[in-house]
Protein backbone atom coordinates (compact mmCIF):
# COMPACT_ATOMS: atom_id res chain seq x y z
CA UNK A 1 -78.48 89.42 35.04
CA UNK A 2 -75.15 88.54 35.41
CA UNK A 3 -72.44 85.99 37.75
CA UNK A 4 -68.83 87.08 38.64
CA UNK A 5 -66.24 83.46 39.24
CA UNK A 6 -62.63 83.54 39.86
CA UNK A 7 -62.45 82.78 35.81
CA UNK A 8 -63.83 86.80 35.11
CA UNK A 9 -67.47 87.17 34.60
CA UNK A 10 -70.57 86.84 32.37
CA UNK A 11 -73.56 89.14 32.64
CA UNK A 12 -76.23 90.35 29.74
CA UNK A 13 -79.30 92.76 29.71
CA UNK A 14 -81.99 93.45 27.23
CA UNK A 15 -84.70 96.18 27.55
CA UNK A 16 -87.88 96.76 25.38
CA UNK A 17 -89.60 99.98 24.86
CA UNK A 18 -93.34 100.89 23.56
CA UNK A 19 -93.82 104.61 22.57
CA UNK A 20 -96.53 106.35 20.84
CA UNK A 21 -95.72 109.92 19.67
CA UNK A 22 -98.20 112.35 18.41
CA UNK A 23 -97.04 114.60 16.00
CA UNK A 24 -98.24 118.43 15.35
CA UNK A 25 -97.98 120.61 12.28
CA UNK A 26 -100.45 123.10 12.05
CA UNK A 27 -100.74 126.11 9.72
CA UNK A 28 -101.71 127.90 13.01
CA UNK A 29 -99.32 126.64 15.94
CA UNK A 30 -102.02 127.96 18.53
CA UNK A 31 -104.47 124.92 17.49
CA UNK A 32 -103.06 121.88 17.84
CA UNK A 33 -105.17 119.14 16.47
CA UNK A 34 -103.44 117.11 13.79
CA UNK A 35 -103.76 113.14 14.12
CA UNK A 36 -100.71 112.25 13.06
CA UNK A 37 -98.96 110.31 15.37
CA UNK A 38 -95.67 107.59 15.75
CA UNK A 39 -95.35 103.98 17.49
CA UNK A 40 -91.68 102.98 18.03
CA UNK A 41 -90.54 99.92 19.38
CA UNK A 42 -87.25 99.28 20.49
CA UNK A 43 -85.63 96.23 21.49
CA UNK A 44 -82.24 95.78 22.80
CA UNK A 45 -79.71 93.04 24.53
CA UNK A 46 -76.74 92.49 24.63
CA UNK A 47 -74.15 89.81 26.30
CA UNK A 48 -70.91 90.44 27.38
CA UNK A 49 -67.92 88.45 29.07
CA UNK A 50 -64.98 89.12 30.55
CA UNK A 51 -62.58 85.93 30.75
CA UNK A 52 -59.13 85.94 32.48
CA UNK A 53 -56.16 84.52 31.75
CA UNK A 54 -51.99 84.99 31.99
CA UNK A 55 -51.75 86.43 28.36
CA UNK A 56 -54.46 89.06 28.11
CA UNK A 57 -58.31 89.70 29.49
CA UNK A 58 -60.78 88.61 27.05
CA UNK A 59 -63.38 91.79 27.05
CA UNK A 60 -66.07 90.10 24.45
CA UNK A 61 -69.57 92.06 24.16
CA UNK A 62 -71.98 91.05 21.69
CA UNK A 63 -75.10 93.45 20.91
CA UNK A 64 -78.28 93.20 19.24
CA UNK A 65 -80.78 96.49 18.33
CA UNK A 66 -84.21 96.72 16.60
CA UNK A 67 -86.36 100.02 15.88
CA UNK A 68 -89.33 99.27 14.10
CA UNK A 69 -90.96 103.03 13.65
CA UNK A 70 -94.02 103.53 12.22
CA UNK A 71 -95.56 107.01 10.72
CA UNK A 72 -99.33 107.05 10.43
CA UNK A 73 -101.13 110.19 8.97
CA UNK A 74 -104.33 108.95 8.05
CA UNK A 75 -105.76 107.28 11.56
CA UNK A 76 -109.46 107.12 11.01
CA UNK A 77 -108.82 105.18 7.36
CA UNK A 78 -110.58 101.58 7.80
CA UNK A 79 -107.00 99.89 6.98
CA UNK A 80 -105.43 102.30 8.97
CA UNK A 81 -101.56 101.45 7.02
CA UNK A 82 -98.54 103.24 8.27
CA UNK A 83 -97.64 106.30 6.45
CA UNK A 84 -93.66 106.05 6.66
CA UNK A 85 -92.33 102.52 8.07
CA UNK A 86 -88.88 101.99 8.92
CA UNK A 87 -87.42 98.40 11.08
CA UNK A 88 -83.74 98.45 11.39
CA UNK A 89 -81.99 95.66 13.22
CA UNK A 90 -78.02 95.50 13.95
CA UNK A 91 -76.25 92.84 15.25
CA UNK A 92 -72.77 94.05 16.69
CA UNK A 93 -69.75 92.55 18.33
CA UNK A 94 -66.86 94.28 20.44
CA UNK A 95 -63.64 91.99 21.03
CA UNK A 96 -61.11 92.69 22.90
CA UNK A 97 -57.66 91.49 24.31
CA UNK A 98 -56.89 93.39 27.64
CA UNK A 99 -52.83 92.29 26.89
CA UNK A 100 -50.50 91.28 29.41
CA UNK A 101 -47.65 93.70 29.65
CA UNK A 102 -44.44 93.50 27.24
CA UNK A 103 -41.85 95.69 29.09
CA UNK A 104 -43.14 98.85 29.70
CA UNK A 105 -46.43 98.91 26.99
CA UNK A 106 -48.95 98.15 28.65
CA UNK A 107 -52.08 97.47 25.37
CA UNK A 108 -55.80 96.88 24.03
CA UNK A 109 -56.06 95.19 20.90
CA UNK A 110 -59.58 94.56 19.50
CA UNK A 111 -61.47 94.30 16.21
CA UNK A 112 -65.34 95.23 15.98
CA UNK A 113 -68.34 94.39 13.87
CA UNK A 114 -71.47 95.41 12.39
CA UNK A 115 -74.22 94.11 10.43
CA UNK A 116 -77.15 96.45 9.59
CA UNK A 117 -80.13 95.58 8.11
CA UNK A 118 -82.62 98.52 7.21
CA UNK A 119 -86.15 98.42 5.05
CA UNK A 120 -88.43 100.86 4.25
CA UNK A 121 -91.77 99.38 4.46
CA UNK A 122 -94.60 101.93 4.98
CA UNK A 123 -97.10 103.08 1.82
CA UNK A 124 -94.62 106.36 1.24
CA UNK A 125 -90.58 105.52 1.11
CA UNK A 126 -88.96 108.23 1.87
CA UNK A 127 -85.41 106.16 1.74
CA UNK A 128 -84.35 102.87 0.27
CA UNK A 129 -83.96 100.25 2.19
CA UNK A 130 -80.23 99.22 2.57
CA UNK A 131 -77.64 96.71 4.52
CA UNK A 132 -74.72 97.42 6.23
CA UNK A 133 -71.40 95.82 6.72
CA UNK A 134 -68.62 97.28 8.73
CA UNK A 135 -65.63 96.36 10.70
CA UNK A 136 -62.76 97.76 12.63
CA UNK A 137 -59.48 96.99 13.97
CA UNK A 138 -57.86 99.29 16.90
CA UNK A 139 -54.38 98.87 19.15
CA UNK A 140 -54.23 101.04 21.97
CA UNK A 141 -50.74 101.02 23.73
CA UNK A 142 -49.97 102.80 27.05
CA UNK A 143 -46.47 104.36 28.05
CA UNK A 144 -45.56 105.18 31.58
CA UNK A 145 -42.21 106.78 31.53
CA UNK A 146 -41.20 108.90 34.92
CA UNK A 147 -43.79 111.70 35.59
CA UNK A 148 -45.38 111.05 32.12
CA UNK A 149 -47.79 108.62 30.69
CA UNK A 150 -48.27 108.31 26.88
CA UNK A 151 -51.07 106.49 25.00
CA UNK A 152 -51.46 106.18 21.18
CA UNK A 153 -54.27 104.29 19.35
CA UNK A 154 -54.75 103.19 15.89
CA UNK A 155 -57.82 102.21 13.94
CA UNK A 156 -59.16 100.92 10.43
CA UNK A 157 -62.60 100.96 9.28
CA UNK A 158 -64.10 99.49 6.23
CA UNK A 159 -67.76 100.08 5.86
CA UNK A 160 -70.31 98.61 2.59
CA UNK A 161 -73.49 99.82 2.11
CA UNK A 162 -75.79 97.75 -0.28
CA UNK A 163 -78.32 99.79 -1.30
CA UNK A 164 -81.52 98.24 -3.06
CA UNK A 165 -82.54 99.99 -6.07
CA UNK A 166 -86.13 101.83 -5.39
CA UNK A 167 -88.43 103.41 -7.83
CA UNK A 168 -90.95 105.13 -5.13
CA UNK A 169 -88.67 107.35 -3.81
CA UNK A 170 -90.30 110.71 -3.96
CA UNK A 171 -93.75 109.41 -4.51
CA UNK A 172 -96.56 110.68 -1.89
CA UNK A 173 -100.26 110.99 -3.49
CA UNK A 174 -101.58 112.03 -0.28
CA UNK A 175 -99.51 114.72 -0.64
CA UNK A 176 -99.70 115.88 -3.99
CA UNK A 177 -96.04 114.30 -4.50
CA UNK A 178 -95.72 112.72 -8.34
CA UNK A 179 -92.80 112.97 -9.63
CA UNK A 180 -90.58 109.89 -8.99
CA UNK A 181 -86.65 110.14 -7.58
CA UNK A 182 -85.43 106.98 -7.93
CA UNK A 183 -82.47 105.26 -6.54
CA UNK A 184 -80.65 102.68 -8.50
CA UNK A 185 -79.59 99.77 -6.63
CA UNK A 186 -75.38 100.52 -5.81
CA UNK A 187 -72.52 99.48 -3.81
CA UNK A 188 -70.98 101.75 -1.32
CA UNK A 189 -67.53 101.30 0.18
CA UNK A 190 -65.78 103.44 2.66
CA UNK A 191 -62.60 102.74 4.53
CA UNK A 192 -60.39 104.93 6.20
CA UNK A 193 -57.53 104.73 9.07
CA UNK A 194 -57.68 106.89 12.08
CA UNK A 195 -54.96 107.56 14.94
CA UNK A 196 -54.74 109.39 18.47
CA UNK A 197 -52.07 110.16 20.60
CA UNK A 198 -52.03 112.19 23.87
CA UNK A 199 -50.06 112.14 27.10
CA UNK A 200 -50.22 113.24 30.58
CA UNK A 201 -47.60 114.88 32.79
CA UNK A 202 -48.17 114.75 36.21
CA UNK A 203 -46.70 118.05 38.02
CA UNK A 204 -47.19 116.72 41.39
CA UNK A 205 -49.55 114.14 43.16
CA UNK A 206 -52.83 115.71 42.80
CA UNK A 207 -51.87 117.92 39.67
CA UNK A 208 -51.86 116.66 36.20
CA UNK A 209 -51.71 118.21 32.65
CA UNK A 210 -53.23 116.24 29.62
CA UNK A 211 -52.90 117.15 26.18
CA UNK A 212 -54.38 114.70 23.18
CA UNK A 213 -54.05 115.35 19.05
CA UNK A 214 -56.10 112.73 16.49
CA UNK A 215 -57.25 112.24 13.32
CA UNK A 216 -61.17 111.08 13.09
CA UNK A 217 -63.58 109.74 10.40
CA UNK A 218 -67.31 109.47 9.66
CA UNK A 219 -68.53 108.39 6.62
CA UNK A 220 -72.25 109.22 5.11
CA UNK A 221 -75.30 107.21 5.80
CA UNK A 222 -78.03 106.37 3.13
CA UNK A 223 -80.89 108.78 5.23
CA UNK A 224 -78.26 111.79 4.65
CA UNK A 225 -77.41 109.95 0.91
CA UNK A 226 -80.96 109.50 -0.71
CA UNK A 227 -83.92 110.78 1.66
CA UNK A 228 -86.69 112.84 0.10
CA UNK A 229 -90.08 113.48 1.40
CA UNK A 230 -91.67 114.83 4.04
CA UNK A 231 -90.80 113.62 7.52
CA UNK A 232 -93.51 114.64 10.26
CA UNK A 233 -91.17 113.84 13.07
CA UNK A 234 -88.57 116.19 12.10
CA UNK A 235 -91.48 118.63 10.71
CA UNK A 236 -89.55 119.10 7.65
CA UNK A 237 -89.23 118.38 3.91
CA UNK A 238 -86.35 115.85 3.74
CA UNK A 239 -83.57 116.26 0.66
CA UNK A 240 -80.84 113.67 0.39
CA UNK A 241 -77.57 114.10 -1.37
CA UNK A 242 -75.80 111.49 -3.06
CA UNK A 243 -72.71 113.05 -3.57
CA UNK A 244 -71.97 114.02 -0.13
CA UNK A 245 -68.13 112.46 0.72
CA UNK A 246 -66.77 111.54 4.04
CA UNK A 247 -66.00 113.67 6.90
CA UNK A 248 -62.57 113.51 8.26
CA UNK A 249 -61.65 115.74 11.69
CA UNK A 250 -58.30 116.82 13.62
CA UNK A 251 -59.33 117.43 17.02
CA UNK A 252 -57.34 118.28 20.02
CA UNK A 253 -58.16 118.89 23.38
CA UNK A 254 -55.44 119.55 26.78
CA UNK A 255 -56.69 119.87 30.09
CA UNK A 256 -55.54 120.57 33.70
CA UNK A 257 -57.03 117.58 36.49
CA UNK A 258 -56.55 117.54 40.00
CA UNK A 259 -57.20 114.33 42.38
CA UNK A 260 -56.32 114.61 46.33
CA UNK A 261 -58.06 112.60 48.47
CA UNK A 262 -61.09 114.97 48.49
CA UNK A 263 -61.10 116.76 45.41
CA UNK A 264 -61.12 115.88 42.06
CA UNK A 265 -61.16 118.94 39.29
CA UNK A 266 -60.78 119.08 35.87
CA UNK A 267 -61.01 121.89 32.92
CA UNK A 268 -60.28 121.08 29.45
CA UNK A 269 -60.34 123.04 25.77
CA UNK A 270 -61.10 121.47 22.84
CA UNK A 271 -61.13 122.32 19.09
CA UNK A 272 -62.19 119.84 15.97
CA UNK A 273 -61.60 120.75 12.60
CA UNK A 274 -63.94 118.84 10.10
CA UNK A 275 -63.32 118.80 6.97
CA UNK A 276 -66.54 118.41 4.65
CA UNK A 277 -68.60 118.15 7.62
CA UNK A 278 -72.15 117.37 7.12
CA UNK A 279 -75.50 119.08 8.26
CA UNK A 280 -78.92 119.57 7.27
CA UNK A 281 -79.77 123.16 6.23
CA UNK A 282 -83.26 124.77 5.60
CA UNK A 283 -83.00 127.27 2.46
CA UNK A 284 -85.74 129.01 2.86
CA UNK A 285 -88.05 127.46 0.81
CA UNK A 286 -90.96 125.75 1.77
CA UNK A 287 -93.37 122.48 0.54
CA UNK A 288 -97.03 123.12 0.28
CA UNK A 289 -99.03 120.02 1.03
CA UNK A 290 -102.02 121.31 -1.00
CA UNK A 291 -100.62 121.82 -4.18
CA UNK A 292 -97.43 119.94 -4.38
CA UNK A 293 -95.47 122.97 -4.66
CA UNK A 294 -92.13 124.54 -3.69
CA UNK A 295 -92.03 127.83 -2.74
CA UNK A 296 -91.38 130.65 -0.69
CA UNK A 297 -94.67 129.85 2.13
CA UNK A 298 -96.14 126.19 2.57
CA UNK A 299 -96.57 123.76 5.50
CA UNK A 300 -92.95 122.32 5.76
CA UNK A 301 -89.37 124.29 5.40
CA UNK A 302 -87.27 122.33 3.26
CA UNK A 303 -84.06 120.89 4.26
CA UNK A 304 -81.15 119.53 2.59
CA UNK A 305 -78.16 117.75 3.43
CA UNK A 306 -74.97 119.60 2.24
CA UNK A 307 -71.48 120.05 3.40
CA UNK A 308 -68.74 122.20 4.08
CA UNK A 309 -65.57 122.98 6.39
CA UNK A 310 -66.33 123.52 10.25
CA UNK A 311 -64.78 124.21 13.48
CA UNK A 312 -66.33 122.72 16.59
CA UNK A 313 -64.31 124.36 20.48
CA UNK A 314 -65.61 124.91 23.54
CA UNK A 315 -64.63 124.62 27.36
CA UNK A 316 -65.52 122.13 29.65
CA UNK A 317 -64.74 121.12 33.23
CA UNK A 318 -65.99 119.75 36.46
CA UNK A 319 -65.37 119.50 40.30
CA UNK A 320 -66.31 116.93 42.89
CA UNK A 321 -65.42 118.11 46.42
CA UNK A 322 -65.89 115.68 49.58
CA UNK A 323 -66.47 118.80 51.78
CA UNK A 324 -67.41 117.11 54.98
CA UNK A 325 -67.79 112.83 55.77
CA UNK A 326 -71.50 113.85 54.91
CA UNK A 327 -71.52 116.14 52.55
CA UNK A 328 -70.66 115.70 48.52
CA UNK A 329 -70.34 119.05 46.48
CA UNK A 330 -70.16 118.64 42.57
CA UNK A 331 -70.06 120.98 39.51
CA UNK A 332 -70.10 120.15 35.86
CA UNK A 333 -70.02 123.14 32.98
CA UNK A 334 -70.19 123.16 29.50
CA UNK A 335 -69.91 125.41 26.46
CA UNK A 336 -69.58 124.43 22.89
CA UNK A 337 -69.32 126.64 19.89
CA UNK A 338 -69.68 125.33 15.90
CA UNK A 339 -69.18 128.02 12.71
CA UNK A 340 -69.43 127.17 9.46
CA UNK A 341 -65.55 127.88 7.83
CA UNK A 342 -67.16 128.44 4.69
CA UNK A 343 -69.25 131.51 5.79
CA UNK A 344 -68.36 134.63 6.45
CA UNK A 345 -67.21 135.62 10.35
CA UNK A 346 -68.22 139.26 10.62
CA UNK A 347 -72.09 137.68 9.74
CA UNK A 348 -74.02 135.99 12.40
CA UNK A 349 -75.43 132.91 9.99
CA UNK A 350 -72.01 131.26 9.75
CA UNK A 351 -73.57 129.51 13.23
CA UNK A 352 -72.92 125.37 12.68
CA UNK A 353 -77.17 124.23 13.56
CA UNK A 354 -78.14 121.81 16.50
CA UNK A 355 -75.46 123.29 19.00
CA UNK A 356 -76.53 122.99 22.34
CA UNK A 357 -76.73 125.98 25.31
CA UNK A 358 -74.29 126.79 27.60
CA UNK A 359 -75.01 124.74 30.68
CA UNK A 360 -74.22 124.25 34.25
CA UNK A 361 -74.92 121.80 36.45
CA UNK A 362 -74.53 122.32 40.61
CA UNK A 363 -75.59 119.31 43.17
CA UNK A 364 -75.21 118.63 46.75
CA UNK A 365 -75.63 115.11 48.54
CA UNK A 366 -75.63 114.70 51.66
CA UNK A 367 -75.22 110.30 52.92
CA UNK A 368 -74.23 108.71 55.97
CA UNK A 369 -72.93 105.17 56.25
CA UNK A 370 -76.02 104.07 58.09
CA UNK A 371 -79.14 105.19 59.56
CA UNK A 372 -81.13 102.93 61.54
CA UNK A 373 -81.88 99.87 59.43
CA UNK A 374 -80.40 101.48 56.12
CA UNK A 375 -76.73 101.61 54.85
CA UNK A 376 -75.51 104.23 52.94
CA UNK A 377 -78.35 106.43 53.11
CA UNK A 378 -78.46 110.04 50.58
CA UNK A 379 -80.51 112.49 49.73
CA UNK A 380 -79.69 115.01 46.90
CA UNK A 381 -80.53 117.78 45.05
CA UNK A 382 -79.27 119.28 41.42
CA UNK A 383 -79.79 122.27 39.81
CA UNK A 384 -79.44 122.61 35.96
CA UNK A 385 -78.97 125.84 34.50
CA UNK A 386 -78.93 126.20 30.72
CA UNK A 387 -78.64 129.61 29.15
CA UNK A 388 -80.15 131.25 26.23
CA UNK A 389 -79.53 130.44 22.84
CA UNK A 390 -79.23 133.53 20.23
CA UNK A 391 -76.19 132.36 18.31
CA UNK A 392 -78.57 130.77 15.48
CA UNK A 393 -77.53 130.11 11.94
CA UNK A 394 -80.86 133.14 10.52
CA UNK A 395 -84.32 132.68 10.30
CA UNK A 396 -86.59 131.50 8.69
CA UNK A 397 -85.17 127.64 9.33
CA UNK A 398 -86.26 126.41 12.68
CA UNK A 399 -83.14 126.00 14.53
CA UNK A 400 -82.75 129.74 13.94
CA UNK A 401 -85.31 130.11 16.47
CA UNK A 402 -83.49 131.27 19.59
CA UNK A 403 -83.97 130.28 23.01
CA UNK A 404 -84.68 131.70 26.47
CA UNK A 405 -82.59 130.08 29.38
CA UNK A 406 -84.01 128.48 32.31
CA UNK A 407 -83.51 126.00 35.44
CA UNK A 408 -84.63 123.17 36.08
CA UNK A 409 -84.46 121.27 40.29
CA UNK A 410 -83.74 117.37 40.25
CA UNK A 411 -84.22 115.66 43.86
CA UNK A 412 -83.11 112.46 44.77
CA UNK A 413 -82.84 109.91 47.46
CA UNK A 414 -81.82 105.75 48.23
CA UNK A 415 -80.25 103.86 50.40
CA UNK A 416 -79.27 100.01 50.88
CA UNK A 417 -81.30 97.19 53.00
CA UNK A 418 -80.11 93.96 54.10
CA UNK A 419 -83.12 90.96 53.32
CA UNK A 420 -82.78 87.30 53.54
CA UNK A 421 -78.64 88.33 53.51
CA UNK A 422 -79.05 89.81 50.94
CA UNK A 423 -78.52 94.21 50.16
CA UNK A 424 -80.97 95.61 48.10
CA UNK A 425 -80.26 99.13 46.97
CA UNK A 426 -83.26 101.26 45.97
CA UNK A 427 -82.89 104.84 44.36
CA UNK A 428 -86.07 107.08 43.78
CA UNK A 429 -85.91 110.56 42.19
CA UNK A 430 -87.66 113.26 40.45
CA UNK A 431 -86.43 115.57 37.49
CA UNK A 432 -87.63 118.41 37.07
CA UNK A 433 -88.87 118.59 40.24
CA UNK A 434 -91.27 122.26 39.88
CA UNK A 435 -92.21 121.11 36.61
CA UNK A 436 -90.88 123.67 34.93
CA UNK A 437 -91.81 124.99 31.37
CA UNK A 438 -88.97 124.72 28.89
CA UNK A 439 -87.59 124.36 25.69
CA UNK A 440 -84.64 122.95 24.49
CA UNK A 441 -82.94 124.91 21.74
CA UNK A 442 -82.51 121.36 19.80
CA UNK A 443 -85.99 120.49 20.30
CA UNK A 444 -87.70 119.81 16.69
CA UNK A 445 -91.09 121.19 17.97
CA UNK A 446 -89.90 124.43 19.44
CA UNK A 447 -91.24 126.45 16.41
CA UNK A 448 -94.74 125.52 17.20
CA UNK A 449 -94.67 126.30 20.71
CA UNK A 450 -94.45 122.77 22.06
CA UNK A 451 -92.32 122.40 25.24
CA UNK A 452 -90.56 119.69 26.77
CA UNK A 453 -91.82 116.90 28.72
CA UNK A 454 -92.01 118.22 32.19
CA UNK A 455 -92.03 116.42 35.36
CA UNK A 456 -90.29 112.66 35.52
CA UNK A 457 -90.35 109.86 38.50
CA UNK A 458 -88.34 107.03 38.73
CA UNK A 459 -87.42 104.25 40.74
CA UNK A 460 -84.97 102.08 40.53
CA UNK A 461 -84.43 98.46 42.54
CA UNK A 462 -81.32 96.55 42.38
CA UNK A 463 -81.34 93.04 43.58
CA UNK A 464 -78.35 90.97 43.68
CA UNK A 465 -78.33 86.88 44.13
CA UNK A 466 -76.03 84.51 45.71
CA UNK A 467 -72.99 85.40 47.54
């Protein structure tokens, strides 16, 4: 809901989602009969103004997020009490000041917050529960001079975790797990500055070149920090590590954009160096649920959180084209590489995990500006082509399980109609519309077999008020 006055505007939204997941390990991934299963609730809202004045625009959003997941593995008990239990709830707030301009700068200054709250409540913990506090100041300044337009941004972020001290970590009876690793109750402070700048040089009117350089930051989060157990949504045996250190990147990116008055193109290049980047990494071990055990064949791979050096590149680019007064073309491609620095390039494990497919994306639309008693009528079609994914980091860890390619057809259609003075817009489609058997190469279940959800219908109706 929202209202839009001569003074700017004020609108806010929240959504609420109910999921149950059911969850499959098997020791044979043709019979698929475990009970585990997942709730998740989800809440979120958030409320955010815009306010105008002579000095600056007032861009103010304030957010609000809960996840309460719970992990049951023993359904038929009479008590029935979640397995794993996790409710995390963060309040956030976004403030900006949209400044006026001083001479040629034209500048964003804003300051953000965060306040995390996170407990582990279920029978099992397989983290401690934790709070978060963070904040960050940014100025972004804008520089049109001739043919050229410069920006450069600047940002600090100071981050404290408190973590409360927990005895139970790494105690599971169910699942033969005895031996306690505890985590004493600690203070965590990160803080770091990070900076971009980039500019764009327009060769002519349509044609523009774009080149950006920055420094980026992400510091580690208690799951990555302190988790150990087993975690039957991620089918895996979970190892924190507490002495993992922050991640800091230099990325750069320059692309090549065209905008006429029908087509609008653009290719870029990237490349991000991260330094101490961190991933999870199965080591070929394995934890049997029967005995307790570690060792080379079990139930669930084990995987640990460890770091090195990295290099994320890759090409991307798109293409809208206004072919005809009826007829929309548009294009969107992507390809993304990650290797691990620290291995060795002539082998084919030095793969970064969790990289997505090369994919393309190719849709038509075809709309008028009225037909009969509907305005702005379309119907469309998409076709998303994603190819196969070899370039794994070795077997036996499940995202070393490569990937065949495949298509997947998304139709859909809307239009606008006038009631009680009003225009209602209504848009129906359907994704994967020959419900297609896939799966995605950064789906968790892909080593049992499990595709993706096929088939999806929506609708969507959009009702405005007043004038």
């Amino acid at each position: 809901m929202g209202v839009r006055k001569d003074w700017g505007s004020l609108d806010a939204d929240f959504g609420k989602f109910n999921k149950r997941v059911e969850l499959q390990n098997p020791a044979d991934p043709t019979i698929l009969n475990d009970l585990e299963y997942q709730t998740l609730q989800h809440d979120h809202g958030k409320v955010h103004s815009l306010l105008l004045s002579d000095l600056a625009n007032w861009d103010i959003t304030l957010g609000y997020d809960r996840v309460d997941r719970k992990e049951f593995d023993a359904p038929n008990a009479p008590d029935n009490d979640p397995h794993l239990n996790w409710i995390e709830a963060s309040y956030t707030l976004d403030a900006k000041a949209i400044l006026a301009p001083m001479g040629p700068f034209q500048g964003t200054a804003g300051i953000s917050g965060l306040r995390r709250v996170e407990q582990s409540l279920g029978l099992v913990d397989l983290t401690p529960s934790y709070n978060e506090n963070g904040v960050g100041e940014y100025l972004i300044e804008d520089l049109p001079v001739g043919k050229f337009d410069f920006t450069m941004g600047l940002r600090g972020d100071q981050d404290q975790y408190n973590i409360q001290g927990n005895n139970d970590i790494g105690i599971d009876p169910d699942n033969n797990l005895n031996s306690p690793h505890p985590v004493n109750t600690q203070t965590l402070n990160y803080s770091a500055v990070s900076a971009a700048v980039g500019g764009v040089y327009h060769i002519t009117e349509p044609l523009a070149f774009a080149v950006n350089i920055g420094r980026g930051y992400r510091n580690p989060v208690p799951f990555e920090l302190f988790a150990y157990g087993i975690h039957e949504g991620a089918a895996d045996f979970l190892i924190g590590n507490p002495n993992l250190t922050p991640e800091t990147s230099f990325d750069t990116d320059a692309s090549l954009r065209w905008a006429s008055t029908r087509v609008k193109a653009e290719i870029g290049i990237f490349r991000n160096y991260i330094h101490n980047y961190i991933y999870g990494v199965q080591n070929g071990q394995f934890f049997n649920t029967s005995t307790g055990q570690f060792g080379p064949t079990g139930d669930l791979p084990v995987e640990t959180e460890t770091q090195g050096n990295a290099t994320v590149k890759g090409v991307d680019g798109a293409v809208n084209v206004a072919a005809t007064d009826w007829l929309t073309l548009n294009t969107v491609y992507n390809m993304v590489r990650g290797f691990n620095n620290s291995g060795d390039p002539m082998d084919n494990t030095n793969y970064l995990p969790h990289v997505p497919a090369d994919n393309l994306l190719v849709g038509a639309d075809f709309h008028r500006k009225s037909l009969g008693l509907v305005a702005h009528p379309y119907i469309g079609m998409t076709e998303r082509f994603t190819a196969s994914q070899d370039r794994t980091n070795g077997p036996p860890v499940a995202s070393g399980i490569p990937t065949p390619g495949y298509a997947l057809t998304d139709l859909h259609i809307g239009g606008e109609f006038v009631v009680m003075n009003s225009r209602i817009a209504l848009d129906v489609g359907v994704e994967n519309l020959f419900n297609k058997g896939y799966i995605d190469y950064n789906s968790i279940l892909k080593e049992f077999g499990i595709e993706n959800p096929g088939r999806n219908v929506y609708m969507k109706l959009s009702v405005p008020f007043g004038r």
